[in-house]
Protein backbone atom coordinates (compact mmCIF):
# COMPACT_ATOMS: atom_id res chain seq x y z
CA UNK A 1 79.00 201.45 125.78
CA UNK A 2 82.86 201.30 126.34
CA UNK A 3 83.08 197.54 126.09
CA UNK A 4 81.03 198.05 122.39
CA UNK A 5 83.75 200.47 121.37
CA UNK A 6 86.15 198.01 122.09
CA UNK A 7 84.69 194.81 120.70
CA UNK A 8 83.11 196.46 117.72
CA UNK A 9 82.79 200.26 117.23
CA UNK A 10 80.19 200.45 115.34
CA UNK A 11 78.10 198.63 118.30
CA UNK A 12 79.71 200.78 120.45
CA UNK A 13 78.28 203.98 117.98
CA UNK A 14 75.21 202.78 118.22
CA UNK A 15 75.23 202.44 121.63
CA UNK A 16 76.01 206.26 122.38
CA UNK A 17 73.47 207.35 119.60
CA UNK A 18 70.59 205.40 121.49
CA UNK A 19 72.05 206.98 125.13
CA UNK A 20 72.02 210.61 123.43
CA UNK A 21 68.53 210.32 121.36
CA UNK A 22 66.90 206.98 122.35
CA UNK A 23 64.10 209.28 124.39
CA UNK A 24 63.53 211.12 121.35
CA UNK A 25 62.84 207.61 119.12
CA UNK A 26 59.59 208.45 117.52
CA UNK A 27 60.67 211.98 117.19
CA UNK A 28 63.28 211.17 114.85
CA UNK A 29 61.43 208.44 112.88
CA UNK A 30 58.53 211.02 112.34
CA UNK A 31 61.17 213.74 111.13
CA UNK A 32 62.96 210.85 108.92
CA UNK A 33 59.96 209.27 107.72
CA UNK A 34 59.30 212.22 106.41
CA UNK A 35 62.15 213.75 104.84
CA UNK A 36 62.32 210.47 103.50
CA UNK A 37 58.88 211.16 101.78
CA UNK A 38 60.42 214.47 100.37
CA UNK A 39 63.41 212.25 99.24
CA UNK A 40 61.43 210.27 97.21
CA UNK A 41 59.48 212.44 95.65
CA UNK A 42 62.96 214.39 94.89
CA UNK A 43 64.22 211.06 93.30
CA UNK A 44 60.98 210.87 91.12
CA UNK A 45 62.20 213.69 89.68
CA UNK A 46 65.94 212.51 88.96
CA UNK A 47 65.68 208.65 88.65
CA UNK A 48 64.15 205.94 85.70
CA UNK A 49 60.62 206.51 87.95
CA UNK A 50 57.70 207.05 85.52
CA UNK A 51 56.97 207.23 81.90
CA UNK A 52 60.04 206.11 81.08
CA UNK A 53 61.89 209.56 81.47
CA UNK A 54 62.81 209.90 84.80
CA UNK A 55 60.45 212.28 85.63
CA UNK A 56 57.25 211.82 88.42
CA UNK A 57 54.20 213.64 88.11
CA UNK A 58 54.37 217.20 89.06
CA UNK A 59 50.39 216.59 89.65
CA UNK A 60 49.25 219.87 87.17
CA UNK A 61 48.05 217.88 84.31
CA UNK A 62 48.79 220.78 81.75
CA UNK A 63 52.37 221.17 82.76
CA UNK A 64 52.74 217.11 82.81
CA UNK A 65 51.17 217.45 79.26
CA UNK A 66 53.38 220.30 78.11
CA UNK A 67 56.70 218.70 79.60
CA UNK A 68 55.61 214.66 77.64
CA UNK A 69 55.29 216.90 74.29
CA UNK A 70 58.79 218.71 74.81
CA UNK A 71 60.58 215.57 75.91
CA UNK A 72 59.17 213.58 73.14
CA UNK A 73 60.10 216.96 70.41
CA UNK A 74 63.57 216.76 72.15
CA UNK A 75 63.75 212.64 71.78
CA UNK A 76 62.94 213.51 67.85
CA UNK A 77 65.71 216.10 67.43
CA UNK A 78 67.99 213.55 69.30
CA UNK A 79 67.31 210.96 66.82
CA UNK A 80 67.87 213.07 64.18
CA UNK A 81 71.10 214.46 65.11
CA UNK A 82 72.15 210.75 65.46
CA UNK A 83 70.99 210.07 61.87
CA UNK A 84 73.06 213.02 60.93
CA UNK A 85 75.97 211.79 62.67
CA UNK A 86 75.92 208.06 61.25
CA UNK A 87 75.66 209.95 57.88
CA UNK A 88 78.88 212.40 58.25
CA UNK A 89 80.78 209.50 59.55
CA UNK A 90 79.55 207.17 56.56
CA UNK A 91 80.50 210.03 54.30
CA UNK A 92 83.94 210.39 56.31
CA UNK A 93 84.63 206.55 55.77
CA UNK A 94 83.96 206.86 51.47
CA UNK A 95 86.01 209.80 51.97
CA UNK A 96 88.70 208.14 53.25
CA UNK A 97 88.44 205.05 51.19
CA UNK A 98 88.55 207.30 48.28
CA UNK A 99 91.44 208.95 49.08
CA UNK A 100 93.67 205.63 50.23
CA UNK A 101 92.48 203.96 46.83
CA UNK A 102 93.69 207.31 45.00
CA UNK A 103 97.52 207.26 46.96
CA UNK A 104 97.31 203.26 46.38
CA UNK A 105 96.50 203.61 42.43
CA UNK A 106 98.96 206.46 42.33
CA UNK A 107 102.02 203.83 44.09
CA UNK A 108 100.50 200.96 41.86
CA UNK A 109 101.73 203.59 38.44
CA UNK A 110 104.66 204.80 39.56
CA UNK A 111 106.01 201.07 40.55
CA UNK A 112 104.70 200.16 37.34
CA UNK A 113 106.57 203.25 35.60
CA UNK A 114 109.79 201.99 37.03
CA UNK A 115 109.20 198.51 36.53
CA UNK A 116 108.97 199.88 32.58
CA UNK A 117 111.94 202.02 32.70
CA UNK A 118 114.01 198.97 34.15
CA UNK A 119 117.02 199.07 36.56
CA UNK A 120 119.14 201.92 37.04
CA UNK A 121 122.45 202.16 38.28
CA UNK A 122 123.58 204.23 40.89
CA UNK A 123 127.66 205.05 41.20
C-alpha cells in the first residue's frame, strides 16, 4: 500500500479502500447497485429521458395523462409568448426606423434651408 502511494496515489487509494472494505465487496455493490437504481429513476425525472420532456413515467396513468396535457398547454402558451415577443420587437424595429427617417428628413430640410439662405458671415 505505501509503495502505491508513492508510485501513484491513486493506486495507493485504492489499495487502502480494498484493505478497509474489500470483505464487505458484495455488500457495497448490492447497496450501490441499488442506489444507483434510485439514481436513475431520479434522473428520469430531471434528464431528456422519455417523451421528449424530460420526464419518466411516474407509473399512475392518470397523473402521466394529466402532467402530457399540462406540459403540452404550457408548450402552447410558450409559443405564444414567443410570437408575442417577435411581434413587439418587429413593432420596436418600425418604430425605430420611423423615428431615424423622421430626425434624417428633418436634417435633410434644415441643410436644405441653409443651403437656400446661402452663406453667412460670422465677425
Amino acid at each position: 500500500m505505501v509503495i502505491g502511494f508513492i508510485v501513484f496515489w491513486p493506486l495507493g487509494l485504492a489499495m487502502l479502500a480494498y484493505i478497509l472494505w474489500g470483505d464487505r465487496t458484495p455488500e457495497i455493490r448490492r447497496h450501490f447497485e441499488a442506489n444507483g437504481q434510485a439514481a436513475r429513476q431520479w434522473a428520469g425525472f430531471c434528464g431528456p429521458r422519455s417523451r421528449g420532456h424530460g420526464f419518466a413515467a411516474s407509473g399512475n396513468a392518470a397523473f402521466d395523462e394529466y402532467r402530457e396535457n399540462e406540459l403540452k398547454r404550457l408548450e402552447e402558451e410558450r409559443r405564444k409568448l414567443d410570437e408575442e415577443l417577435r411581434e413587439f420587437e418587429s413593432y420596436m424595429r418600425d418604430l425605430r426606423r420611423a423615428r431615424d427617417q423622421e430626425e434624417f428628413d428633418r436634417f435633410r430640410r434644415q441643410r436644405a434651408d441653409r443651403a437656400q439662405k446661402g452663406p453667412t458671415i460670422d465677425l
